[in-house]
Protein backbone atom coordinates (compact mmCIF):
# COMPACT_ATOMS: atom_id res chain seq x y z
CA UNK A 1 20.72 36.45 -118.30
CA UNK A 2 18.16 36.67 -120.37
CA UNK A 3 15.81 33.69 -120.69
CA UNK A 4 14.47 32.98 -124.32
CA UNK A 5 12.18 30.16 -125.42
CA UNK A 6 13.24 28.01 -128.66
CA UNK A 7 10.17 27.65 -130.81
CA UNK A 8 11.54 24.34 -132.60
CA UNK A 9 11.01 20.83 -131.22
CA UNK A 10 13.51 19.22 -133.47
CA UNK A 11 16.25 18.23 -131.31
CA UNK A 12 18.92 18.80 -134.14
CA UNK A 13 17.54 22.26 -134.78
CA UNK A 14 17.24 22.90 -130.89
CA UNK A 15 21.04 22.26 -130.65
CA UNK A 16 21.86 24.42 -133.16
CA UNK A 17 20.49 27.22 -132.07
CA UNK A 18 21.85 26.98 -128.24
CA UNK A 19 25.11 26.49 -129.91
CA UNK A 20 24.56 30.00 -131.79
CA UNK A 21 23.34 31.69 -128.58
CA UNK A 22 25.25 30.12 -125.99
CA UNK A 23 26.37 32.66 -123.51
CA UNK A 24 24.17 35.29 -124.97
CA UNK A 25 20.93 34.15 -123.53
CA UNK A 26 19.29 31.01 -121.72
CA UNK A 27 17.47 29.00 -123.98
CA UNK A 28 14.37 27.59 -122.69
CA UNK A 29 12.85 24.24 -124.76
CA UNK A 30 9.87 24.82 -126.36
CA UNK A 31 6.46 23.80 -124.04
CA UNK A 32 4.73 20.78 -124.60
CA UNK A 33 1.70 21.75 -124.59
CA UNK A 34 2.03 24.16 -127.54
CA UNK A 35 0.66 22.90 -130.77
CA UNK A 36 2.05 23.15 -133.53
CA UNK A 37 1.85 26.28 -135.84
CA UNK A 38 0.14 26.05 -139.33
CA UNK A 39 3.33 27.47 -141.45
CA UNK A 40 1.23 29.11 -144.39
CA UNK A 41 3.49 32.16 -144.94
CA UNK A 42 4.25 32.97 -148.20
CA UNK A 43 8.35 33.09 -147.15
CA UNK A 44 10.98 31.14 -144.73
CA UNK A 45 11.00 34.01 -142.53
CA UNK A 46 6.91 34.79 -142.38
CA UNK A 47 6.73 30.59 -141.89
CA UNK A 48 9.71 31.66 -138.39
CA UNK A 49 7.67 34.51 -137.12
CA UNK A 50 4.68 32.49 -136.94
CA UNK A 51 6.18 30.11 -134.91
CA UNK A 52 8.13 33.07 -132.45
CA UNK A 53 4.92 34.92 -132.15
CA UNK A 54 2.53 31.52 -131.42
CA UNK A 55 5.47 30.75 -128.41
CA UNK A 56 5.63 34.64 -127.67
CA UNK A 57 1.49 34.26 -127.19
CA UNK A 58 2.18 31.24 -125.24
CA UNK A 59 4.95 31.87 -122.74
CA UNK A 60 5.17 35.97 -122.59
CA UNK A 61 8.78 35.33 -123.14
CA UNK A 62 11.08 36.24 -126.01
CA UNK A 63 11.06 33.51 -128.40
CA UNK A 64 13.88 32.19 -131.35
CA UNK A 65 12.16 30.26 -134.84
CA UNK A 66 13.53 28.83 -137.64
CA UNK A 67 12.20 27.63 -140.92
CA UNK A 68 14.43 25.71 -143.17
């Protein structure tokens, strides 16, 4: 299955998002040692692909954002 890494570190937000994939991929939690990502995008979805490609950088995995 493919393994993809959850850019969030809120737990709630975390949860939500396995829920939505479950089955469909493996969900990996976001590493530790990633800082966190300046979210200057002018939109909700700039502010989430920000934080996919800073995990993408990090990992070399596929990687799931959200911004709300």
């Amino acid at each position: 299955m493919l393994q993809v890494v959850c850019a969030s570190a809120n737990p709630d937000k975390v949860a939500e998002i396995q829920q939505l994939l479950n089955g469909v991929v493996t969900l990996l939690p976001r590493p530790v040692d990633v800082p966190d990502v300046v979210e200057d995008a002018d939109s909700l979805v700039g502010n989430a692909r920000l934080k996919a490609a800073a995990i993408v950088a990090a990992t070399g995995l596929p990687a799931v954002a959200d911004d709300t």
